[in-house]
N, C-alpha and C. Protein backbone atom coordinates (compact mmCIF):
# COMPACT_ATOMS: atom_id res chain seq x y z
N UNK A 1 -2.88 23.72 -20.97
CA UNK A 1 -2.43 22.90 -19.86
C UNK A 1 -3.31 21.66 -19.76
N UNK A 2 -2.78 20.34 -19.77
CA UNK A 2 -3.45 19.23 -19.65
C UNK A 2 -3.66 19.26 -18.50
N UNK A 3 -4.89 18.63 -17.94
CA UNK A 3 -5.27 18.49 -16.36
C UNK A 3 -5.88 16.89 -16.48
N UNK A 4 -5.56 15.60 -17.49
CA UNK A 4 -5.59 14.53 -18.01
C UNK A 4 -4.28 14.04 -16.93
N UNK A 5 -4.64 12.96 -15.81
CA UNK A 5 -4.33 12.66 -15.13
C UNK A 5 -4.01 10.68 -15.21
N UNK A 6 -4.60 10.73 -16.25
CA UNK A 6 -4.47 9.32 -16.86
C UNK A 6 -3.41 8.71 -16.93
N UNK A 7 -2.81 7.48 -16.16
CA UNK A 7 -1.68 6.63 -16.81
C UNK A 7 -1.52 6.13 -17.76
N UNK A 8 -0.46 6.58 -18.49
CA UNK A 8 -0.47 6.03 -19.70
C UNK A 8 -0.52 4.44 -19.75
N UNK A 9 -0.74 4.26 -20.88
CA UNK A 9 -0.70 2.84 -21.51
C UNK A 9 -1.95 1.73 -20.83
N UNK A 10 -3.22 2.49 -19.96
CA UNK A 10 -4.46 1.83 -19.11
C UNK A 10 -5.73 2.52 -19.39
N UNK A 11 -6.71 2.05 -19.62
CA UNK A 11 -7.89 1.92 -19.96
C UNK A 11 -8.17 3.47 -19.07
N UNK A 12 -8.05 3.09 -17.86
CA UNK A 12 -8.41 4.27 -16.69
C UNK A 12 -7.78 3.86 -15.89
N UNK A 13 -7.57 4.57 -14.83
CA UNK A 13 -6.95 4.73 -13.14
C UNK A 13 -7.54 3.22 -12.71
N UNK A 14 -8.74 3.49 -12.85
CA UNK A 14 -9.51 2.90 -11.68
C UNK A 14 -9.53 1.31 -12.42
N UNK A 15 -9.05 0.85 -13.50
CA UNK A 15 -8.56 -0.23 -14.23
C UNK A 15 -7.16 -0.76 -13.80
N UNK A 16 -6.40 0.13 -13.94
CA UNK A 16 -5.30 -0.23 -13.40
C UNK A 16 -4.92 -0.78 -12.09
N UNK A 17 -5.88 0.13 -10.93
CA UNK A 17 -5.82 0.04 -9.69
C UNK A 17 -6.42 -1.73 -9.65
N UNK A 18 -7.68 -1.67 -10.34
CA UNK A 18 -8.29 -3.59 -10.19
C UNK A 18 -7.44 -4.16 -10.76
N UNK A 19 -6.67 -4.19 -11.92
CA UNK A 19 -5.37 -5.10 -12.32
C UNK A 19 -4.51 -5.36 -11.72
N UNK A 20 -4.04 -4.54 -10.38
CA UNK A 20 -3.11 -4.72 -9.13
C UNK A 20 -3.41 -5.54 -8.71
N UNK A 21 -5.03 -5.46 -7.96
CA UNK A 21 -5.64 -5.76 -6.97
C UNK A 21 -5.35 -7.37 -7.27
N UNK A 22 -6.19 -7.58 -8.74
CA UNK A 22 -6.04 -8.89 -8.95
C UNK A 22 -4.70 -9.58 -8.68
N UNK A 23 -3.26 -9.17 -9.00
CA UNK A 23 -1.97 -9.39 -9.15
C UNK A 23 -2.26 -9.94 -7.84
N UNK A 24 -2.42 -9.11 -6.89
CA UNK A 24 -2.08 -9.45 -5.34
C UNK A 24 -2.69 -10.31 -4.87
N UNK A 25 -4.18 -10.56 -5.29
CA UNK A 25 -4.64 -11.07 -4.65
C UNK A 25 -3.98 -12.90 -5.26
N UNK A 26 -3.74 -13.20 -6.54
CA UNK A 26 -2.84 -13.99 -6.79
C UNK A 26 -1.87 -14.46 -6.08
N UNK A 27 -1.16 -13.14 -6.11
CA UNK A 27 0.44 -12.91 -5.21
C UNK A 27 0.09 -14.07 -3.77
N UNK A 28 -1.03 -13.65 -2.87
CA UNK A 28 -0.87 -14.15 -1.58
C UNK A 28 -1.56 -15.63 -1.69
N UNK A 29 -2.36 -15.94 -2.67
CA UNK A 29 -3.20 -16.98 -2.67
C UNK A 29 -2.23 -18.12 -3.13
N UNK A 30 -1.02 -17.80 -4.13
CA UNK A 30 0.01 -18.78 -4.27
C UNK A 30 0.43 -18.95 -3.18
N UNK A 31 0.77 -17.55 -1.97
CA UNK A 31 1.53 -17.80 -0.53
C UNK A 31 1.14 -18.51 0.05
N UNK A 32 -0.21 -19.33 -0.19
CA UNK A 32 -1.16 -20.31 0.60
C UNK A 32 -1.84 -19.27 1.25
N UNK A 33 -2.06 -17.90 1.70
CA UNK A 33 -3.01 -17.30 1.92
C UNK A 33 -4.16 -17.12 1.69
N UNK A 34 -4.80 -17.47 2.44
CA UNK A 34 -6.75 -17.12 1.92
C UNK A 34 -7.24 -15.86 2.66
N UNK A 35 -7.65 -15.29 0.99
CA UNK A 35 -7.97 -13.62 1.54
C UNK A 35 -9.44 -13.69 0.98
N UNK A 36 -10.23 -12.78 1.48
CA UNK A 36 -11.93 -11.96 0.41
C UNK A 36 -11.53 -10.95 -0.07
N UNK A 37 -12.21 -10.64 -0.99
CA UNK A 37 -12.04 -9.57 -1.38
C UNK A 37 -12.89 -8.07 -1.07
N UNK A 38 -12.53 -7.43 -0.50
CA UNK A 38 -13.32 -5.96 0.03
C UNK A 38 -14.43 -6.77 1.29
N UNK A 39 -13.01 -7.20 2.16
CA UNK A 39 -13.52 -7.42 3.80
C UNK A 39 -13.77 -6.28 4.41
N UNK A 40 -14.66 -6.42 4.62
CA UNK A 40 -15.17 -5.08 6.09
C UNK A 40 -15.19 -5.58 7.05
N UNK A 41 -14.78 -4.52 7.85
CA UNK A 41 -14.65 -4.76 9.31
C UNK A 41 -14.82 -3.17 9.93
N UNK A 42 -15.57 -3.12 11.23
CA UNK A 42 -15.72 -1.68 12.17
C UNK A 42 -14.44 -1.19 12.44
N UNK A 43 -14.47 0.28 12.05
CA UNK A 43 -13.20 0.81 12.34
C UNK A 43 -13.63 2.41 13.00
N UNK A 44 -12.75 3.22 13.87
CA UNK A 44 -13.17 4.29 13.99
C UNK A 44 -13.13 4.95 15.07
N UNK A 45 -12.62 6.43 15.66
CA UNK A 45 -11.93 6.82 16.53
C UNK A 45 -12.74 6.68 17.83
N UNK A 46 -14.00 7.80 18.09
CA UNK A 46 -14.88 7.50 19.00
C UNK A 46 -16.03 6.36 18.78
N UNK A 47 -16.62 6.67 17.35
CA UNK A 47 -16.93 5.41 17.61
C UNK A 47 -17.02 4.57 15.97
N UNK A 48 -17.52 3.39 15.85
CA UNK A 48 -17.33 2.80 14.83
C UNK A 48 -18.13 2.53 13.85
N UNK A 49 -17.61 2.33 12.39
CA UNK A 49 -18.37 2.30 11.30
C UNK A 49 -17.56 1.50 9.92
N UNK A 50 -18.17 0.84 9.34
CA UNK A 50 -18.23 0.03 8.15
C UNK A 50 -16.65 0.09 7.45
N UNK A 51 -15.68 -0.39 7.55
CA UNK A 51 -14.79 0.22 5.82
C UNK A 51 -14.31 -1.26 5.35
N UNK A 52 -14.07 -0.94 4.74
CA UNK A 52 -13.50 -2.01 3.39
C UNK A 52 -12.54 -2.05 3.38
N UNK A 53 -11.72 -3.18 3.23
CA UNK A 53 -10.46 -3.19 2.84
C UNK A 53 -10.16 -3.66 1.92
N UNK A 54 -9.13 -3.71 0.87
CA UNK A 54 -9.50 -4.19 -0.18
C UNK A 54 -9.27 -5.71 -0.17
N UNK A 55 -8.80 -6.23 0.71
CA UNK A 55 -8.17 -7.72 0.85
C UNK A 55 -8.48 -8.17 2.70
N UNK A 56 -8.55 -9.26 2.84
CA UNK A 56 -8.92 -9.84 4.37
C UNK A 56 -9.41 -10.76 4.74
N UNK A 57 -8.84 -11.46 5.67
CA UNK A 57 -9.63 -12.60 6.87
C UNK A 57 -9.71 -11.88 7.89
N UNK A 58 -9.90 -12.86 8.86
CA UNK A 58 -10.37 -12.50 10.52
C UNK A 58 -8.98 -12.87 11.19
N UNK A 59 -7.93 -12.75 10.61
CA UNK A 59 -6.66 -12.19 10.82
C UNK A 59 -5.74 -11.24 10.30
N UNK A 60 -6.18 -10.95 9.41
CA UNK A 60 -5.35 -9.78 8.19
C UNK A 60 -5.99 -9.20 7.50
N UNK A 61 -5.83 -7.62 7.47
CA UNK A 61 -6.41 -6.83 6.27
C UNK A 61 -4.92 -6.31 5.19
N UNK A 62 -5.46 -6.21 4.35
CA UNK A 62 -4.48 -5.86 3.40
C UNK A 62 -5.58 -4.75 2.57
N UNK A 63 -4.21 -3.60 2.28
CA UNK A 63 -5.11 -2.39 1.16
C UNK A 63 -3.51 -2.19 0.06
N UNK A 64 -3.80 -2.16 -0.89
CA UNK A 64 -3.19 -2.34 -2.28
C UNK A 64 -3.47 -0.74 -3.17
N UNK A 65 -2.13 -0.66 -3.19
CA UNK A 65 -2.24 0.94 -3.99
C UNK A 65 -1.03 0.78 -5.56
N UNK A 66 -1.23 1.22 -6.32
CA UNK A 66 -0.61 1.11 -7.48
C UNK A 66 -0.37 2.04 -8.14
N UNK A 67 0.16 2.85 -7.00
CA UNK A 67 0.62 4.45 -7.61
C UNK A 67 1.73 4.72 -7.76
N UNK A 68 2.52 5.31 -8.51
CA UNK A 68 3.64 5.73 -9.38
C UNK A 68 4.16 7.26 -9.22
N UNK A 69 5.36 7.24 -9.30
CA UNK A 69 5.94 9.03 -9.73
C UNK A 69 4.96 9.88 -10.61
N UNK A 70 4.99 10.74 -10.68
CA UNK A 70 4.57 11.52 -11.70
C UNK A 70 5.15 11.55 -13.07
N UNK A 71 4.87 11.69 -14.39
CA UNK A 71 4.89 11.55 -15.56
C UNK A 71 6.73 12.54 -15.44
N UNK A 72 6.68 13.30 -14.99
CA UNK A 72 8.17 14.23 -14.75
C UNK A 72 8.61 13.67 -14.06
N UNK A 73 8.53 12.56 -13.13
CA UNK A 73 9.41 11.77 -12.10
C UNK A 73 9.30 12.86 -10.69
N UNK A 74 7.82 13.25 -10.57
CA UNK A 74 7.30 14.10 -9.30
C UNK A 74 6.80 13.36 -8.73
N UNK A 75 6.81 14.09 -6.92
CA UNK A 75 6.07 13.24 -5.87
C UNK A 75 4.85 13.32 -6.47
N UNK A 76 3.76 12.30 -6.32
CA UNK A 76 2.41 12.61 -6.70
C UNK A 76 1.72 12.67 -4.97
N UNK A 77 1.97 14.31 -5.10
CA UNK A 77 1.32 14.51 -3.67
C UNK A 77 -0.24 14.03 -3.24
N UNK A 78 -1.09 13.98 -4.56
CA UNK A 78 -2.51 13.44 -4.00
C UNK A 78 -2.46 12.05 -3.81
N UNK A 79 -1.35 10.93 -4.37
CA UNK A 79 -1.92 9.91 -4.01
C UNK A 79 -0.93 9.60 -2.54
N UNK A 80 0.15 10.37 -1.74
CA UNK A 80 0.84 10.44 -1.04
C UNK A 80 -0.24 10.55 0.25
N UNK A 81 -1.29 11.16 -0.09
CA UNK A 81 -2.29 11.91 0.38
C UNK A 81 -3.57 10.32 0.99
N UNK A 82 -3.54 9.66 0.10
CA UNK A 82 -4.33 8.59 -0.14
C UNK A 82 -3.94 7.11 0.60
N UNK A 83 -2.39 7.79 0.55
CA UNK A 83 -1.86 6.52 1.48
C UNK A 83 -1.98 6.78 2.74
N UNK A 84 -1.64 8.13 3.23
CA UNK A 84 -1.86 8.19 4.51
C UNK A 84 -3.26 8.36 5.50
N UNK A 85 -4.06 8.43 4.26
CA UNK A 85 -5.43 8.05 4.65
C UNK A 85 -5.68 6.39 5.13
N UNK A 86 -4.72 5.52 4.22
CA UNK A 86 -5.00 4.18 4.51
C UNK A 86 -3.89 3.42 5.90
N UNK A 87 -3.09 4.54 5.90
CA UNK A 87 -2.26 4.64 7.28
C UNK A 87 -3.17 4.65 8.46
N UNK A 88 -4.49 5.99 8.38
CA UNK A 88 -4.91 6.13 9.29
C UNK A 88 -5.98 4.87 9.77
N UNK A 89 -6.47 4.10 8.54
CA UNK A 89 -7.64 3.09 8.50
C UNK A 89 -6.63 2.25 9.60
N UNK A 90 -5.38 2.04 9.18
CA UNK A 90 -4.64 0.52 9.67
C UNK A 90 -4.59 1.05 11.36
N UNK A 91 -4.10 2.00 11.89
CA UNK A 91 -4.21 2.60 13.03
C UNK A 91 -5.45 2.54 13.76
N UNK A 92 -6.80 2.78 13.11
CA UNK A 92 -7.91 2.38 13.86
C UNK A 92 -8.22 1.25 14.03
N UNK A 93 -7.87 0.17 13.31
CA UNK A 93 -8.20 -1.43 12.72
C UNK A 93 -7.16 -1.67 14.18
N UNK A 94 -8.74 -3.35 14.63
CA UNK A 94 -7.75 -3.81 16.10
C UNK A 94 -6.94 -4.04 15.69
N UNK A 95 -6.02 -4.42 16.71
CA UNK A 95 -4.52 -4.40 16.60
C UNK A 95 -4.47 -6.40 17.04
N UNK A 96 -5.53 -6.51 16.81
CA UNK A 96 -5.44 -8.35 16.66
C UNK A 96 -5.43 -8.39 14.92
N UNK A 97 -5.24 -7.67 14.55
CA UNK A 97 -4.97 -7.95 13.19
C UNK A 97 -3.56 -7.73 12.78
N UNK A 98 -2.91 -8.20 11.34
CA UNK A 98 -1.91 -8.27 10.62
C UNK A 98 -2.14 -7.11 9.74
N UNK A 99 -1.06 -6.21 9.12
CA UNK A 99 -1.78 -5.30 8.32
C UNK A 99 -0.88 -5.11 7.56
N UNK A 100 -1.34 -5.36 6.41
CA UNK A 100 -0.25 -5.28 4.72
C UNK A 100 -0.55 -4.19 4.24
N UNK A 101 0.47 -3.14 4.16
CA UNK A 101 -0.11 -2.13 2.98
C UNK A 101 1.24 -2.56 1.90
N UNK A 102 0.61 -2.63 0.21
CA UNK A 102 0.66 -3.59 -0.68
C UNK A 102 1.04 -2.55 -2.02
N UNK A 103 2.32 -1.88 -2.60
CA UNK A 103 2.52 -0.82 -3.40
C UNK A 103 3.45 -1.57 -3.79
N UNK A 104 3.04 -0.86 -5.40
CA UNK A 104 3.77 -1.25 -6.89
C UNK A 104 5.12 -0.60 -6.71
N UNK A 105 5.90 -1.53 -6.94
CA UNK A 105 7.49 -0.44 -7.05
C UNK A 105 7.42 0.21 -8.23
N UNK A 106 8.07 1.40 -7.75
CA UNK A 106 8.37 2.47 -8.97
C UNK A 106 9.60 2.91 -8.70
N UNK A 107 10.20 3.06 -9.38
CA UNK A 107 11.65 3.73 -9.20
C UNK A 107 12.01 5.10 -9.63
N UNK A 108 12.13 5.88 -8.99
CA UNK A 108 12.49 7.22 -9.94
C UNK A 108 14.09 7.13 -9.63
N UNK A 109 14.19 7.97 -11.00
CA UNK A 109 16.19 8.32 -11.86
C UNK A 109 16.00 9.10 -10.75
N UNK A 110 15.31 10.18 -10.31
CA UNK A 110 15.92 11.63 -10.11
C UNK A 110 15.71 11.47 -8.98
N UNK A 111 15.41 10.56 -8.40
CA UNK A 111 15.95 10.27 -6.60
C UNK A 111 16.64 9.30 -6.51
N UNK A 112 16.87 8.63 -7.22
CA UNK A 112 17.36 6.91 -6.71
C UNK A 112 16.93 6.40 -5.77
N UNK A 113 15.77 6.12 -6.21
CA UNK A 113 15.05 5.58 -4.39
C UNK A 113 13.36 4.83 -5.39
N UNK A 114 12.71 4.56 -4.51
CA UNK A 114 11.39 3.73 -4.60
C UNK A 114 10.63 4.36 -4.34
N UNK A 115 9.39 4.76 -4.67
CA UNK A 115 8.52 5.58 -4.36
C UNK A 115 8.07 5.01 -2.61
N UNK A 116 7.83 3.62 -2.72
CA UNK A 116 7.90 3.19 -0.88
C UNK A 116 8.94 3.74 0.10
N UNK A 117 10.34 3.87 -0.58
CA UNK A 117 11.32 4.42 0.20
C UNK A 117 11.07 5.78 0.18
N UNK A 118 10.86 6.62 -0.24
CA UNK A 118 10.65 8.24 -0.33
C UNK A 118 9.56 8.13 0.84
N UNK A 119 8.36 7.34 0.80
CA UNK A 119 7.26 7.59 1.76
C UNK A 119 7.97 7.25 3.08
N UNK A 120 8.84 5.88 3.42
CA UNK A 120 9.22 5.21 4.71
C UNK A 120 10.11 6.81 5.01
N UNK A 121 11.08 7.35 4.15
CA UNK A 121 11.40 8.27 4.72
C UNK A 121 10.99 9.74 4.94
N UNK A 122 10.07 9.79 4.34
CA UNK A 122 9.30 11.23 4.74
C UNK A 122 7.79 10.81 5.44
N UNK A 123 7.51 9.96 5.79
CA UNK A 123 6.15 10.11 6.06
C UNK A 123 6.30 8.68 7.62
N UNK A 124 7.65 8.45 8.09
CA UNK A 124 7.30 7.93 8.63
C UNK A 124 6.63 7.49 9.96
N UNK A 125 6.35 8.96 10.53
CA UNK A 125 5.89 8.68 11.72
C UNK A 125 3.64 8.38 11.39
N UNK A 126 3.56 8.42 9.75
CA UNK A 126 2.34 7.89 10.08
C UNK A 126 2.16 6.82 9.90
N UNK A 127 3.33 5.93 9.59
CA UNK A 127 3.06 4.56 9.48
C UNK A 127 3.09 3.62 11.39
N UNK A 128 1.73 3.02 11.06
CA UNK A 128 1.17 2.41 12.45
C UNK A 128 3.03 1.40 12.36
N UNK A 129 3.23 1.40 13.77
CA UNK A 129 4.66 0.01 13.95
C UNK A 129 4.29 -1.26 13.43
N UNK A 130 2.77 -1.47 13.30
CA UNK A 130 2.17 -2.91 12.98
C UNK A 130 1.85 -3.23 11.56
N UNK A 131 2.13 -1.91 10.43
CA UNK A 131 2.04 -2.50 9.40
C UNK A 131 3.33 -2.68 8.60
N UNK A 132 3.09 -3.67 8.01
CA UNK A 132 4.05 -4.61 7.14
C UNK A 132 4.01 -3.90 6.10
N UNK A 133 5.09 -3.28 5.17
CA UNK A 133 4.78 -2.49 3.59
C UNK A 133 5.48 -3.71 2.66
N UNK A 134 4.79 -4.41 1.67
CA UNK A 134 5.07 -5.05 0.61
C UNK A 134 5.30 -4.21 -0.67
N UNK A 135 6.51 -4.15 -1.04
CA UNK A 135 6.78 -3.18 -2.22
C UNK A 135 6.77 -4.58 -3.46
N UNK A 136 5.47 -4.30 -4.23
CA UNK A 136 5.34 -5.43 -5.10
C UNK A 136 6.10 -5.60 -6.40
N UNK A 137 7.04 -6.34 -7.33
CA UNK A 137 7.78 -6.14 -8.61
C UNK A 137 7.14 -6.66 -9.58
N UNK A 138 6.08 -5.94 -10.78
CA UNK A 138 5.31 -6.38 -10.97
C UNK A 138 5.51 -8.04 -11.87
N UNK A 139 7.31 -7.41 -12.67
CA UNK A 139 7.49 -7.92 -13.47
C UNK A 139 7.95 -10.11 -13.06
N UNK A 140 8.74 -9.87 -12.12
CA UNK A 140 9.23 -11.10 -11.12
C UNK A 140 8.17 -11.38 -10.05
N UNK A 141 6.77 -10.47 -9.89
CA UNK A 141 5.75 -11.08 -9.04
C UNK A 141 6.80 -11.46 -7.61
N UNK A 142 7.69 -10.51 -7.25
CA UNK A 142 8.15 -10.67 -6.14
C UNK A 142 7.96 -9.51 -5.16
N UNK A 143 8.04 -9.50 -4.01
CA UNK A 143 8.11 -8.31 -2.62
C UNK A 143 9.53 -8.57 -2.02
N UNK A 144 9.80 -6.78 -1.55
CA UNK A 144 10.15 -6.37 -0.73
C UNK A 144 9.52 -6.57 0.19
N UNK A 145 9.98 -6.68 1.59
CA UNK A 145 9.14 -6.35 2.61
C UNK A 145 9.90 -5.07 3.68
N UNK A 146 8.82 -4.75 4.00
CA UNK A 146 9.27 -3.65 5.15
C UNK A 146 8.87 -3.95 6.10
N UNK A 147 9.31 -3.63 7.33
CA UNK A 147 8.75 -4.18 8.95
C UNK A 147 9.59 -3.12 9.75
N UNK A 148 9.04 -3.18 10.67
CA UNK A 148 9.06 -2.06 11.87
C UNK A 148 10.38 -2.67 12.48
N UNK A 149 11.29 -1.39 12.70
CA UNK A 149 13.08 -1.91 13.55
C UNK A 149 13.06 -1.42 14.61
N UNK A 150 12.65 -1.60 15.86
CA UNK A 150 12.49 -1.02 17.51
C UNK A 150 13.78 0.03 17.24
N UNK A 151 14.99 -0.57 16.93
CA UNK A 151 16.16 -0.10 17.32
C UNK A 151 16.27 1.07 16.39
N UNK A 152 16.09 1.21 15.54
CA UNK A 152 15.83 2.26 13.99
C UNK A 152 14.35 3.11 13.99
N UNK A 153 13.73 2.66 14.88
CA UNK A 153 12.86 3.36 14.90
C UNK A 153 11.98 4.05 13.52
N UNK A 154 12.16 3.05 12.81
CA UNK A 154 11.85 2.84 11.27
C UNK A 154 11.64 1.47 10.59
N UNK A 155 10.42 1.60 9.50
CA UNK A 155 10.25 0.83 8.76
C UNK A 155 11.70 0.08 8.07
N UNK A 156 12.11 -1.18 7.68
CA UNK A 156 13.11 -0.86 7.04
C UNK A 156 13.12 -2.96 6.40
N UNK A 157 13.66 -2.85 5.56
CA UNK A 157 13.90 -4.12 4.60
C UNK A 157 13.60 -5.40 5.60
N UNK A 158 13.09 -6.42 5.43
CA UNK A 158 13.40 -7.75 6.00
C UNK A 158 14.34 -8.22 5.50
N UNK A 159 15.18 -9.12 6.02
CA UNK A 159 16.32 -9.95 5.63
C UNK A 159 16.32 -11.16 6.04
C-alpha cells in the first residue's frame, strides 16, 4: 500500500502550494491590488495571537490553497480539513477586513461539480458570510467568484 501522498508531476506539496501562491499573488497585483506576502495580524477567540496569512494589507487578508480531488477522483478529507481550519482563521479576523479564500479549480468526472462547489455545498455553514471564495483557472489565470446570497442563504457565483 502506497502511503506517498505526492502530486504528481511537482517537486513536493509544499512546491506546488508556493507556485500557487506566486500565481495569485500575480493574479491580484495585475488587479491593481497591493498585497505582502505572509501578513500577520492578531487573531483569536478569548484572546489574541500572531497568524499569518498568506496574502494582505490593512484591508484584506487572503489565504490560497491548491488542493485537488484525490488521485481516484476522492474527497481529500485532510485537506477539506485544512480549509475549514482557514474558515475558522477568517471568522476570528476583524470583520473590518475583506477576506479571500483563493482555490485552484479542480473538476471531478464523478461528481460534475468543482471541488469549491462540493465544499460551498457540504461545508457551508462554516464559511464566515464575509468571505469571498475565488475559484482560480490556472490555465486562463481567470476566477470564479463566490459571495454570500442573504436570500439563498449560500455562497453562490457573482454575475
Amino acid at each position: 500500500m502506497s502511503t506517498n501522498h505526492q502530486r504528481e508531476g511537482v517537486t513536493s506539496n509544499a512546491h506546488a502550494g508556493k507556485d500557487f501562491e506566486d500565481q495569485i499573488y500575480d493574479y491580484f497585483t495585475s488587479e491593481g491590488i497591493s498585497i505582502e506576502k505572509d501578513y500577520s495580524i492578531p487573531v483569536g477567540v478569548s484572546s489574541k495571537k500572531a497568524h499569518r496569512f498568506d496574502f494582505g494589507n490593512d484591508s484584506l487578508l487572503i489565504e490560497c490553497k491548491s488542493h485537488k480531488w484525490t488521485a481516484s477522483d476522492g474527497i481529500p478529507q485532510g485537506k477539506i480539513h485544512v480549509w475549514n481550519e482557514a474558515m475558522f482563521y477568517f471568522y476570528m479576523a476583524p470583520t473590518s477586513f475583506k477576506k479571500y479564500f483563493v482555490v485552484l479549480m479542480d473538476f471531478s468526472q464523478k461528481r460534475w461539480k468543482t471541488l469549491v462547489q462540493y465544499y460551498i455545498e457540504r461545508y457551508q455553514n462554516f464559511i464566515p458570510k464575509d468571505v469571498v471564495i475565488y475559484e482560480y483557472y490556472e490555465q486562463s489565470k481567470y476566477c470564479e467568484i463566490y459571495k454570500f446570497d442573504e436570500e439563498l442563504c449560500q455562497h453562490i457565483i457573482e454575475r
